[in-house]
PDB file of N, CA and C in Angstrom:
ATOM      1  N   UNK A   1      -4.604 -93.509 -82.580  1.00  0.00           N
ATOM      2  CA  UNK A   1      -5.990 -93.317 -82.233  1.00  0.00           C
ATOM      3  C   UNK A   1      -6.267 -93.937 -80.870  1.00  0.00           C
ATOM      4  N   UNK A   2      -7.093 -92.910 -80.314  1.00  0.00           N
ATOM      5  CA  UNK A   2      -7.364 -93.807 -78.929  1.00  0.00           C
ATOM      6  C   UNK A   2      -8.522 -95.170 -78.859  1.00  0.00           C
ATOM      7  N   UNK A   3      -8.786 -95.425 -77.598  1.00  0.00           N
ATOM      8  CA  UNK A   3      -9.967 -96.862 -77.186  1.00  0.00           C
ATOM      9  C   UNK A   3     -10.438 -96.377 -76.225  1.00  0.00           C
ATOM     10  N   UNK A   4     -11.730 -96.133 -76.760  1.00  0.00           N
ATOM     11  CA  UNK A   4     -12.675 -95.853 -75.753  1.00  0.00           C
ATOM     12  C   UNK A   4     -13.519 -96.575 -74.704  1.00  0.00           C
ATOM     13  N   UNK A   5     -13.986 -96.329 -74.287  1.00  0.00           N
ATOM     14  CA  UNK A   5     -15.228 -97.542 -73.268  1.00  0.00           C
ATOM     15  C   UNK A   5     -16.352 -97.111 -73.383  1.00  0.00           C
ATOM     16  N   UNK A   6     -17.344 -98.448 -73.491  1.00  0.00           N
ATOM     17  CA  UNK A   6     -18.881 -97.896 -73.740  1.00  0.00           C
ATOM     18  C   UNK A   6     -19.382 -98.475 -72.758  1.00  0.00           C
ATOM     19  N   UNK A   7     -20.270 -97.938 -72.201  1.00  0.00           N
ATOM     20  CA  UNK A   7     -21.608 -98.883 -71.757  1.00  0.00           C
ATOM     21  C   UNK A   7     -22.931 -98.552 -72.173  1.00  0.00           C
ATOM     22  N   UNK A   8     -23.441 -99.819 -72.049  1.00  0.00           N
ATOM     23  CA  UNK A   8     -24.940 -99.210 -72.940  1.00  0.00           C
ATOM     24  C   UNK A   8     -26.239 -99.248 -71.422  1.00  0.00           C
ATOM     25  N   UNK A   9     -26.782 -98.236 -71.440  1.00  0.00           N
ATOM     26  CA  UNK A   9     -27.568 -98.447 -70.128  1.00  0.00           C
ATOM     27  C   UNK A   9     -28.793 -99.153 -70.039  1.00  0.00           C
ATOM     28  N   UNK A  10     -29.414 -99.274 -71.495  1.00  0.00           N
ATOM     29  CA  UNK A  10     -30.375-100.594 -71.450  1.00  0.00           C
ATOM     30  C   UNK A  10     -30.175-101.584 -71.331  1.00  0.00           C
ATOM     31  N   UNK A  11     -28.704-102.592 -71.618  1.00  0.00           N
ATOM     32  CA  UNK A  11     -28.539-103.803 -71.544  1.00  0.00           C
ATOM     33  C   UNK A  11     -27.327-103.957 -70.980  1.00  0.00           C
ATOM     34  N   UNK A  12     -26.755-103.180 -70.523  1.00  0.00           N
ATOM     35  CA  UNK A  12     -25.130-103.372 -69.598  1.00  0.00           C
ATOM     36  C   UNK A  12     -24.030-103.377 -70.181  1.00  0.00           C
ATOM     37  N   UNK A  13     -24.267-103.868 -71.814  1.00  0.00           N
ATOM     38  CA  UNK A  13     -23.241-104.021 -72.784  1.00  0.00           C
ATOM     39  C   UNK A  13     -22.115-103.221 -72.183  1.00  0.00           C
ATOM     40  N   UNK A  14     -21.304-103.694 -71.978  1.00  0.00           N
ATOM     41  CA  UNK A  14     -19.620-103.054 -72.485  1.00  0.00           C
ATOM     42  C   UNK A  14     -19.011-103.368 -73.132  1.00  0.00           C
ATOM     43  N   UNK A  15     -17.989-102.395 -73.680  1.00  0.00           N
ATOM     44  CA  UNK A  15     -17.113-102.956 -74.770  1.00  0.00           C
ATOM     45  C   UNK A  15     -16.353-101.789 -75.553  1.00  0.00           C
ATOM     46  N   UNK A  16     -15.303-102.022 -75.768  1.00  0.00           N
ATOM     47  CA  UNK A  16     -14.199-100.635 -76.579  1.00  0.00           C
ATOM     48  C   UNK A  16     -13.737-100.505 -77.607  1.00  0.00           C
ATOM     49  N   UNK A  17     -14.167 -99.707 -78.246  1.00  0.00           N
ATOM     50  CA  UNK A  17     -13.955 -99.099 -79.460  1.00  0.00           C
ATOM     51  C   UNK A  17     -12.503 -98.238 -79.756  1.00  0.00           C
ATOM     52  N   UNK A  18     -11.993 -98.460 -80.885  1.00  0.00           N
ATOM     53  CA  UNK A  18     -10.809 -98.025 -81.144  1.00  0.00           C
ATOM     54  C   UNK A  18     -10.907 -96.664 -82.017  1.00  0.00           C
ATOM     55  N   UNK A  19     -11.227 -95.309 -81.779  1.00  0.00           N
ATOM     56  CA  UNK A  19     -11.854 -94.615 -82.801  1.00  0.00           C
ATOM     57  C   UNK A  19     -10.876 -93.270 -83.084  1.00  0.00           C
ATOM     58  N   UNK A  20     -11.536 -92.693 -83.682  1.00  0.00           N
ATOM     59  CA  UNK A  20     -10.625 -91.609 -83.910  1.00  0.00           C
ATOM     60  C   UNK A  20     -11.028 -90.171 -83.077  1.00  0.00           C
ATOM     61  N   UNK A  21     -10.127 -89.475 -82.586  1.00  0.00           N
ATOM     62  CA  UNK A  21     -10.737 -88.370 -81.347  1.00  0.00           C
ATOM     63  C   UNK A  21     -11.602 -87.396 -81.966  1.00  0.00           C
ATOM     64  N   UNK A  22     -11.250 -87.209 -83.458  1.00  0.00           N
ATOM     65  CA  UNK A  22     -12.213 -86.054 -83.841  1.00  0.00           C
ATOM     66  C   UNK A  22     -13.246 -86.976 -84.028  1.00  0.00           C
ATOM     67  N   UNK A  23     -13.949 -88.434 -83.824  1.00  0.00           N
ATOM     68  CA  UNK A  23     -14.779 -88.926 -84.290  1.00  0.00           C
ATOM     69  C   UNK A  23     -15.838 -88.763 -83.143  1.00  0.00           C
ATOM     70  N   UNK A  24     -17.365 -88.460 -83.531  1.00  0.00           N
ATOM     71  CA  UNK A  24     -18.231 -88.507 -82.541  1.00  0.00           C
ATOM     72  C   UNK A  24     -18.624 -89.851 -81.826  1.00  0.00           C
ATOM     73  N   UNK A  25     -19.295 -89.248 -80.397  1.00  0.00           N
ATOM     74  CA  UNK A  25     -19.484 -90.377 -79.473  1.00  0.00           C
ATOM     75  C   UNK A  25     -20.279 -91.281 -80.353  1.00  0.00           C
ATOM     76  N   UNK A  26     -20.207 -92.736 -80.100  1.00  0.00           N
ATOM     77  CA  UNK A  26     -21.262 -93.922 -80.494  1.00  0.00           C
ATOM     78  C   UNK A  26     -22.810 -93.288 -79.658  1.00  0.00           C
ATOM     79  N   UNK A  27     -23.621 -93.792 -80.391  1.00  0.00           N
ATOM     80  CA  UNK A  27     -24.785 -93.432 -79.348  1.00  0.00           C
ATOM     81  C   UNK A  27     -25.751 -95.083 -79.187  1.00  0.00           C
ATOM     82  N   UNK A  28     -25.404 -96.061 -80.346  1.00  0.00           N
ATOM     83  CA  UNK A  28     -26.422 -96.788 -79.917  1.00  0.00           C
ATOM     84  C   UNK A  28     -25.779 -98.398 -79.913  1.00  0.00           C
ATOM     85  N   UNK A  29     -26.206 -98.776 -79.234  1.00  0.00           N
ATOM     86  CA  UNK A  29     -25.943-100.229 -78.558  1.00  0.00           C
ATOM     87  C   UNK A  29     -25.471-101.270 -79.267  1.00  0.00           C
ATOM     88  N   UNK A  30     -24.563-101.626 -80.057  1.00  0.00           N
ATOM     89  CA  UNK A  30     -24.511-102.629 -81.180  1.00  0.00           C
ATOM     90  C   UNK A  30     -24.953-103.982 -81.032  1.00  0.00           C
ATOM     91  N   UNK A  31     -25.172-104.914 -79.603  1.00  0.00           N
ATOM     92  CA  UNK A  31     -25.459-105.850 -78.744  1.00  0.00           C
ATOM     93  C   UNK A  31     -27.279-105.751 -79.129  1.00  0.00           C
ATOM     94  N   UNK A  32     -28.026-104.731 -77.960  1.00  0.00           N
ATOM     95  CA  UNK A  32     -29.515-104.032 -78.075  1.00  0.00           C
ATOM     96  C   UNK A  32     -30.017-103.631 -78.982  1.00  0.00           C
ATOM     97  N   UNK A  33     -29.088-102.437 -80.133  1.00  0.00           N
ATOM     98  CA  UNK A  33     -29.901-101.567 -80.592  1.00  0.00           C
ATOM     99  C   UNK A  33     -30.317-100.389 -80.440  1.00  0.00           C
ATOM    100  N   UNK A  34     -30.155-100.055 -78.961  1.00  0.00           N
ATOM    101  CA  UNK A  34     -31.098 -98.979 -78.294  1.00  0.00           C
ATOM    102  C   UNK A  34     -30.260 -97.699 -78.653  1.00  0.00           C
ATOM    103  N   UNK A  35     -30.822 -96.901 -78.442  1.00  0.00           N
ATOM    104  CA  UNK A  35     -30.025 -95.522 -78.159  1.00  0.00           C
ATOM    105  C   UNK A  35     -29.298 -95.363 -76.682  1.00  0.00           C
ATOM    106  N   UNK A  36     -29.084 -96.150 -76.129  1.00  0.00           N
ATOM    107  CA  UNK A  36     -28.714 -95.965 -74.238  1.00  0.00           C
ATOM    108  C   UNK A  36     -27.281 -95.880 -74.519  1.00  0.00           C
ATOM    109  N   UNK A  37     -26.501 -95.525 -75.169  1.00  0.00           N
ATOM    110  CA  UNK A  37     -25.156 -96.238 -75.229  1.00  0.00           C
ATOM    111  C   UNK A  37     -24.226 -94.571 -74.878  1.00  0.00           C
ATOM    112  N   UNK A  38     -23.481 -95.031 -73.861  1.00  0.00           N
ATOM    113  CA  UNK A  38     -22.680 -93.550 -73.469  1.00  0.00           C
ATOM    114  C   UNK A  38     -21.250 -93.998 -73.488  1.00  0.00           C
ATOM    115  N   UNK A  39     -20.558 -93.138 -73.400  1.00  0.00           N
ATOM    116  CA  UNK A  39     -19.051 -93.372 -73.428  1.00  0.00           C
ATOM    117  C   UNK A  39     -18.396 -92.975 -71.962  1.00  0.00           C
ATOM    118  N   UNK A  40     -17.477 -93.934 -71.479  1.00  0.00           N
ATOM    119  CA  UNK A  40     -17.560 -93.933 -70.014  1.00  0.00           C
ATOM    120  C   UNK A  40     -16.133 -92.943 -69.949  1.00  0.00           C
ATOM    121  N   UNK A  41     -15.936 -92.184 -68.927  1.00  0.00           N
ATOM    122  CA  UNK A  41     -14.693 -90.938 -68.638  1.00  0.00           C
ATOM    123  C   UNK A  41     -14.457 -92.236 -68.008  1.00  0.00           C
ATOM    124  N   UNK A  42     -13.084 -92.090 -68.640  1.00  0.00           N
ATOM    125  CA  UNK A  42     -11.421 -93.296 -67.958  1.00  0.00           C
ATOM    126  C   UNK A  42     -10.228 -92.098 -67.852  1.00  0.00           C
ATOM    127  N   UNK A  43      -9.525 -92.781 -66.951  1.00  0.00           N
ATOM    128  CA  UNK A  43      -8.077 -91.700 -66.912  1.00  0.00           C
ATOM    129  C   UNK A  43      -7.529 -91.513 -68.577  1.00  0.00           C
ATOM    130  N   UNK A  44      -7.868 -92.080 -69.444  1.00  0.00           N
ATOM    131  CA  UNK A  44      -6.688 -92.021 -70.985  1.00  0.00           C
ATOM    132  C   UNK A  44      -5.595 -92.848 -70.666  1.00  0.00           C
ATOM    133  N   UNK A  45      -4.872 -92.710 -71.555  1.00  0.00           N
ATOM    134  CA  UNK A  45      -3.545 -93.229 -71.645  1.00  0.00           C
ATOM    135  C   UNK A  45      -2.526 -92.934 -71.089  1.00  0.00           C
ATOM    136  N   UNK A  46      -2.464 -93.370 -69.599  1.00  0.00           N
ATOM    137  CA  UNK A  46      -1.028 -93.564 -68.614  1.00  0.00           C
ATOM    138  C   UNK A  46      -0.089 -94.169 -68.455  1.00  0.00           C
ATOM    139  N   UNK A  47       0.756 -93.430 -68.232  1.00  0.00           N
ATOM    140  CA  UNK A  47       1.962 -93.750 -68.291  1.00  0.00           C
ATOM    141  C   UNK A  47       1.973 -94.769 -66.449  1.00  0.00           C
ATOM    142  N   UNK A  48       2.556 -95.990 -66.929  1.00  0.00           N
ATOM    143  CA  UNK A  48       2.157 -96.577 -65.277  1.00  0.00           C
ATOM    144  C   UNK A  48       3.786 -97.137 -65.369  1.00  0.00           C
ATOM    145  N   UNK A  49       4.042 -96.972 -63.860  1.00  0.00           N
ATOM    146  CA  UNK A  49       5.476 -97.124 -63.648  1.00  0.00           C
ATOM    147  C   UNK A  49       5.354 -98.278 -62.495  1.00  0.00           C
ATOM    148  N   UNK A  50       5.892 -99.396 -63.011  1.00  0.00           N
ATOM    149  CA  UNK A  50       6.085-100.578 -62.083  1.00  0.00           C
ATOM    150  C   UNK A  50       7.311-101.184 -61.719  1.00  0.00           C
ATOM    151  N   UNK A  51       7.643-101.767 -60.497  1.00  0.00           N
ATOM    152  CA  UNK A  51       8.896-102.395 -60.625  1.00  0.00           C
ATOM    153  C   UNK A  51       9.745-101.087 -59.189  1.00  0.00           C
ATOM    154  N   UNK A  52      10.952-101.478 -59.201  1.00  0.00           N
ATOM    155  CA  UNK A  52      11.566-100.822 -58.161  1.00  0.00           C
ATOM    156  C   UNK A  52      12.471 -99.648 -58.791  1.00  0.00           C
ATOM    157  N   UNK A  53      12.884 -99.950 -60.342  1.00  0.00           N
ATOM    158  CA  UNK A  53      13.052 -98.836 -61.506  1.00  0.00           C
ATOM    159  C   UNK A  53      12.689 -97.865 -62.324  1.00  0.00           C
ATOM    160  N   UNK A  54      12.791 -97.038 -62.232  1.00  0.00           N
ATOM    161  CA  UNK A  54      12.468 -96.421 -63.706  1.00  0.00           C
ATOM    162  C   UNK A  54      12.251 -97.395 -65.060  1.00  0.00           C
ATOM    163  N   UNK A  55      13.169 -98.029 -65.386  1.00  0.00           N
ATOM    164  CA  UNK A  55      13.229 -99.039 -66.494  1.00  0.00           C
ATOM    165  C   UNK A  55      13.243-100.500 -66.196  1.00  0.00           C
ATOM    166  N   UNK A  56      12.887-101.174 -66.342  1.00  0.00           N
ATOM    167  CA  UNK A  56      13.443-102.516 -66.059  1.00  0.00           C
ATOM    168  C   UNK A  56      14.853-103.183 -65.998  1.00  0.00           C
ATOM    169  N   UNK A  57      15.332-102.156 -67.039  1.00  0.00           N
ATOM    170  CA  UNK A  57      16.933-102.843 -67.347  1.00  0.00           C
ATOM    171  C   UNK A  57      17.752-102.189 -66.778  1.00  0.00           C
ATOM    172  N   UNK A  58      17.067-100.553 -65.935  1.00  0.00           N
ATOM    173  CA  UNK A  58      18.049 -99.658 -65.794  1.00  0.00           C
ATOM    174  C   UNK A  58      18.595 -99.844 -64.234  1.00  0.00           C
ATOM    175  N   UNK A  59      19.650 -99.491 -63.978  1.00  0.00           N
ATOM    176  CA  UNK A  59      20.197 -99.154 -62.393  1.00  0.00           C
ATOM    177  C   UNK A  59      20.371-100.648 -62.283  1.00  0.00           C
ATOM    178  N   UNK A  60      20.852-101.909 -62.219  1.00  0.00           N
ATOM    179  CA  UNK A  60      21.032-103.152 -61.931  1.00  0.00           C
ATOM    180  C   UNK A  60      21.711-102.997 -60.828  1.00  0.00           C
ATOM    181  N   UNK A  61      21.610-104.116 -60.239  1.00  0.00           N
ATOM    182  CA  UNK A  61      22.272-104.446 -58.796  1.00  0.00           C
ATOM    183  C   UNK A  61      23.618-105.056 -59.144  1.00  0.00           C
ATOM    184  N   UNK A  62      24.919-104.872 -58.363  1.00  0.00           N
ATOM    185  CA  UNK A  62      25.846-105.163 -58.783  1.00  0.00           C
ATOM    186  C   UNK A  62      26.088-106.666 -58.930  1.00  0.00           C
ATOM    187  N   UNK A  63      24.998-107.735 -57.833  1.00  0.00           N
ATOM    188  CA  UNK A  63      25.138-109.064 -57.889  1.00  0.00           C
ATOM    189  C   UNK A  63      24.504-109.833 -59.444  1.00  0.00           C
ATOM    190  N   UNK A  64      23.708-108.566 -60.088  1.00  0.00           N
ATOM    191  CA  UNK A  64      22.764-109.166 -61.664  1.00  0.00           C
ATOM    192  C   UNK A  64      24.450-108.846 -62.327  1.00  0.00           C
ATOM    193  N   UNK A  65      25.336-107.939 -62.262  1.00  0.00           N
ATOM    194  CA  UNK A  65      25.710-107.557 -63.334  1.00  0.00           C
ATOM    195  C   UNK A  65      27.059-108.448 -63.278  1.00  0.00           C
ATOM    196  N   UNK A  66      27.288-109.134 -62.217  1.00  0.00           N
ATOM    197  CA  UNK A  66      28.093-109.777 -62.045  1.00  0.00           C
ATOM    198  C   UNK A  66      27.745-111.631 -62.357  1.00  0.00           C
ATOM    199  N   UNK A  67      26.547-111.491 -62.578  1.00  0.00           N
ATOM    200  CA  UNK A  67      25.674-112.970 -62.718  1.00  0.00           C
ATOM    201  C   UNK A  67      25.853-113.137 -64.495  1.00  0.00           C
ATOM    202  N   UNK A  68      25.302-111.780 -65.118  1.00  0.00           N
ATOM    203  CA  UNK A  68      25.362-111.420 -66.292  1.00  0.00           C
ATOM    204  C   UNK A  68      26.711-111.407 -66.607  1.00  0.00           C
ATOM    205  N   UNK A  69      27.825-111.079 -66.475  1.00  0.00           N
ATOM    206  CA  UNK A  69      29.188-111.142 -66.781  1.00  0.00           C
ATOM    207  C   UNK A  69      29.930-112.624 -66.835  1.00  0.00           C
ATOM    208  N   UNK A  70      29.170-113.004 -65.810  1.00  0.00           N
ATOM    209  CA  UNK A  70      29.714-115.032 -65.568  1.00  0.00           C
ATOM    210  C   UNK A  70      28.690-115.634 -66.779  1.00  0.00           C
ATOM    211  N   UNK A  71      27.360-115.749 -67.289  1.00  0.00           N
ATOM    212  CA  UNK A  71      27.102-116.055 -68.115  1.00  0.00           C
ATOM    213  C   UNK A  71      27.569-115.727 -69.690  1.00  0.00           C
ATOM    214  N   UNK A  72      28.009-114.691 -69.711  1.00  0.00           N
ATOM    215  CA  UNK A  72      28.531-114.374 -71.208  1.00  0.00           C
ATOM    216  C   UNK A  72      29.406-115.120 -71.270  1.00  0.00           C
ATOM    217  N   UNK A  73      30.497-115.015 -69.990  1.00  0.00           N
ATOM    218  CA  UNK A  73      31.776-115.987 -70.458  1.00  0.00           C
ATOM    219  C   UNK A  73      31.636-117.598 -70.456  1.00  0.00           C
ATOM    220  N   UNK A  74      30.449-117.795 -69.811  1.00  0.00           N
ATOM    221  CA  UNK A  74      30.144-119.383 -69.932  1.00  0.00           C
ATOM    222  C   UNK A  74      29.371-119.634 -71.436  1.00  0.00           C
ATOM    223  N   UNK A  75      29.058-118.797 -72.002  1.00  0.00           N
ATOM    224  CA  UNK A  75      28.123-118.796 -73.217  1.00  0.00           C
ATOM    225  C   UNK A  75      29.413-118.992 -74.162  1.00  0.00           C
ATOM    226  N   UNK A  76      30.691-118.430 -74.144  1.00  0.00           N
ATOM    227  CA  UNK A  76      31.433-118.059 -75.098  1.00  0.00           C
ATOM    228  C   UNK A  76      32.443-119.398 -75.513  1.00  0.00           C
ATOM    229  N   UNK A  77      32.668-119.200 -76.665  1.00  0.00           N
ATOM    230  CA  UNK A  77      33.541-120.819 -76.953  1.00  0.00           C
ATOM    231  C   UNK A  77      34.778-120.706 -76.438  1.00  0.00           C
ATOM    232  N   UNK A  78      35.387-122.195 -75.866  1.00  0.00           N
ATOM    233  CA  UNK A  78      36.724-121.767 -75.716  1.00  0.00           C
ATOM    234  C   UNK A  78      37.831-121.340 -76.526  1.00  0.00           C
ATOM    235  N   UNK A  79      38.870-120.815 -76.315  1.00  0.00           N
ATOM    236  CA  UNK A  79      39.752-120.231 -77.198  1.00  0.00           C
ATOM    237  C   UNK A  79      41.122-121.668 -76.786  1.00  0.00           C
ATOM    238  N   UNK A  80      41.645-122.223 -78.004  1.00  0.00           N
ATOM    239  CA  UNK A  80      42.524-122.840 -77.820  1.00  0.00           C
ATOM    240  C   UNK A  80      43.671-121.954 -77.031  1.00  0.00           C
ATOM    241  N   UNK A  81      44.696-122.673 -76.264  1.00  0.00           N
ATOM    242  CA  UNK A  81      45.675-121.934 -75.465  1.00  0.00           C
ATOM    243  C   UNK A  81      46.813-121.549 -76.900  1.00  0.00           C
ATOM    244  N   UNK A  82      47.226-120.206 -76.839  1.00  0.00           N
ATOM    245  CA  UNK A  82      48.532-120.216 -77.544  1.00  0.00           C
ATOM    246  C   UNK A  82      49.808-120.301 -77.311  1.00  0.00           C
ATOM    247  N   UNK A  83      50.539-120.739 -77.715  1.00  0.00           N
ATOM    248  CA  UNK A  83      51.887-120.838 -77.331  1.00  0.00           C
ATOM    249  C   UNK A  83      52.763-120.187 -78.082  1.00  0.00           C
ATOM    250  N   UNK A  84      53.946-120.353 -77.963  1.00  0.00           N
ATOM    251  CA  UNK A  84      55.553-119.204 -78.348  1.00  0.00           C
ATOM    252  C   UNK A  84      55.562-119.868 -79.309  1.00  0.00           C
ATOM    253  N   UNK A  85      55.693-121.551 -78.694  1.00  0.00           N
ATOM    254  CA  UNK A  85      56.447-122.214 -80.308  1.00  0.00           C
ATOM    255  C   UNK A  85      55.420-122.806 -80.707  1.00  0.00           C
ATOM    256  N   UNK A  86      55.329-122.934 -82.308  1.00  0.00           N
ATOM    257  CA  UNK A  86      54.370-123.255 -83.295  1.00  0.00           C
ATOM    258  C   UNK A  86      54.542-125.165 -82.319  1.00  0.00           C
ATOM    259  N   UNK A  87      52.726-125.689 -82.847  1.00  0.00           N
ATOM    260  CA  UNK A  87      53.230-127.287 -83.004  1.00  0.00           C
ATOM    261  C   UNK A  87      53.551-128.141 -83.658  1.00  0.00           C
ATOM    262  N   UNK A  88      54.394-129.143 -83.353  1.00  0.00           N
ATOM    263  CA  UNK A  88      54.617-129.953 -84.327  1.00  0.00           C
ATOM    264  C   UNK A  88      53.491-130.740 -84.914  1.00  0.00           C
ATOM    265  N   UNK A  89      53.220-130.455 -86.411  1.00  0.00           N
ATOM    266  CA  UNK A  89      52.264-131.548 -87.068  1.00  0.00           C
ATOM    267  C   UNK A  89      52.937-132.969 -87.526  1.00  0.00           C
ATOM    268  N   UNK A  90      52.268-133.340 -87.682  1.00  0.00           N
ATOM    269  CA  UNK A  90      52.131-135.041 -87.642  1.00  0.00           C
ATOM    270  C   UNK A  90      52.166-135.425 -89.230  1.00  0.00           C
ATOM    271  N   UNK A  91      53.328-136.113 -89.639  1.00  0.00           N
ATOM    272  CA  UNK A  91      53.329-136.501 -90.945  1.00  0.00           C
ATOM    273  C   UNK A  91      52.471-136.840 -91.818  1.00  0.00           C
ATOM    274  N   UNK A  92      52.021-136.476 -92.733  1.00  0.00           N
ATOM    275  CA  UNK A  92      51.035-136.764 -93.490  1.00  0.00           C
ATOM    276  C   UNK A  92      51.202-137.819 -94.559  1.00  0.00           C
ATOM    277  N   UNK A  93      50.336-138.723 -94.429  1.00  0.00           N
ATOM    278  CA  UNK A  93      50.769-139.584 -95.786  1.00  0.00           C
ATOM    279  C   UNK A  93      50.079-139.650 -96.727  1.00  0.00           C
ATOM    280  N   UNK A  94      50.814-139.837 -97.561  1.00  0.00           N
ATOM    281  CA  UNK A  94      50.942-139.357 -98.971  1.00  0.00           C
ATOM    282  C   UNK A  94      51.192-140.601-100.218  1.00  0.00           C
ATOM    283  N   UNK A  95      50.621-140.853-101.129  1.00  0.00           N
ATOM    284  CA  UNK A  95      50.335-141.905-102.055  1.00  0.00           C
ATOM    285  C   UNK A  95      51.784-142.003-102.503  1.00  0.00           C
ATOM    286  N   UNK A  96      52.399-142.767-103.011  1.00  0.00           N
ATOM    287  CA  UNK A  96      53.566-143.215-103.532  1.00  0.00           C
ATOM    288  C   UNK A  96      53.308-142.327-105.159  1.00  0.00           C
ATOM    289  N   UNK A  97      54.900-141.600-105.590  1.00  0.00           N
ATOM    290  CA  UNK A  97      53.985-141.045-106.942  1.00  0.00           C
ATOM    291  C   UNK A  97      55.226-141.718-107.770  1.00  0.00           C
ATOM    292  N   UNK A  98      56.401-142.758-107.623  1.00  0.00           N
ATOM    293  CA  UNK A  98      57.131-143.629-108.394  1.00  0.00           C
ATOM    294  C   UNK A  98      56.576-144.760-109.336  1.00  0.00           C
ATOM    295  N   UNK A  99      54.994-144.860-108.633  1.00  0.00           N
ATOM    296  CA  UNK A  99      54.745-145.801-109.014  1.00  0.00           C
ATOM    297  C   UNK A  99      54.736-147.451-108.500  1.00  0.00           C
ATOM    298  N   UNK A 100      55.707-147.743-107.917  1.00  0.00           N
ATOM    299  CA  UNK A 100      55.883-148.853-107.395  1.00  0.00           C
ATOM    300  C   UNK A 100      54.830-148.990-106.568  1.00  0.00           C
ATOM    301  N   UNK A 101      54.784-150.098-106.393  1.00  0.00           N
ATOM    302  CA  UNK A 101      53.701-151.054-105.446  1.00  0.00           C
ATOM    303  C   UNK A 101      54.439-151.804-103.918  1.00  0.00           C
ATOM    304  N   UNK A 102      54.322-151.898-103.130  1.00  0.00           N
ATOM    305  CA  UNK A 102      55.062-152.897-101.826  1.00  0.00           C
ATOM    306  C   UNK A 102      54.152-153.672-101.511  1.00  0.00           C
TER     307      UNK A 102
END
């Protein structure tokens, strides 16, 4: 549904209504009261294109996409180095199960 614009010409009121298009114009002032209340011609709903893009995200400059490429890999955890040969682990100790005491 569209938003319209009012002004009311007895008291200046403005203000926009969210209505439905088959719905008829407002005629009276909700502020006043009066009957003065008209609905003001606006362009509608445009499409407005800002920026040096079509899209914001679209067509990047090769120095963003290269800025963007160095941050992912700084974002990312390091990966331990792998090697050929497995490492040696470190003896684990382990409770005596003979029983004896030292």
């Amino acid at each position: 549904m569209p938003t319209y614009d009012y002004i009311c010409d007895a008291c200046q009121h403005e203000f926009e209504a969210y209505e439905s298009i088959k719905a008829d114009a407002q005629t009276v002032c909700p502020t006043c009261h009066e009957p003065k209340l008209r609905r003001k011609i606006g362009a509608g709903a445009a499409i407005l294109f800002k920026g040096s893009g079509f899209y914001q995200t679209d067509y990047r400059s090769d120095s963003y996409k290269k800025g963007a490429a160095a941050d992912k890999t700084a974002s990312e955890p390091a990966k331990p180095a792998e090697s050929s040969s497995t490492p040696a682990k470190a003896p684990e100790s382990k409770p005596s199960t003979n029983g004896s005491s030292t």
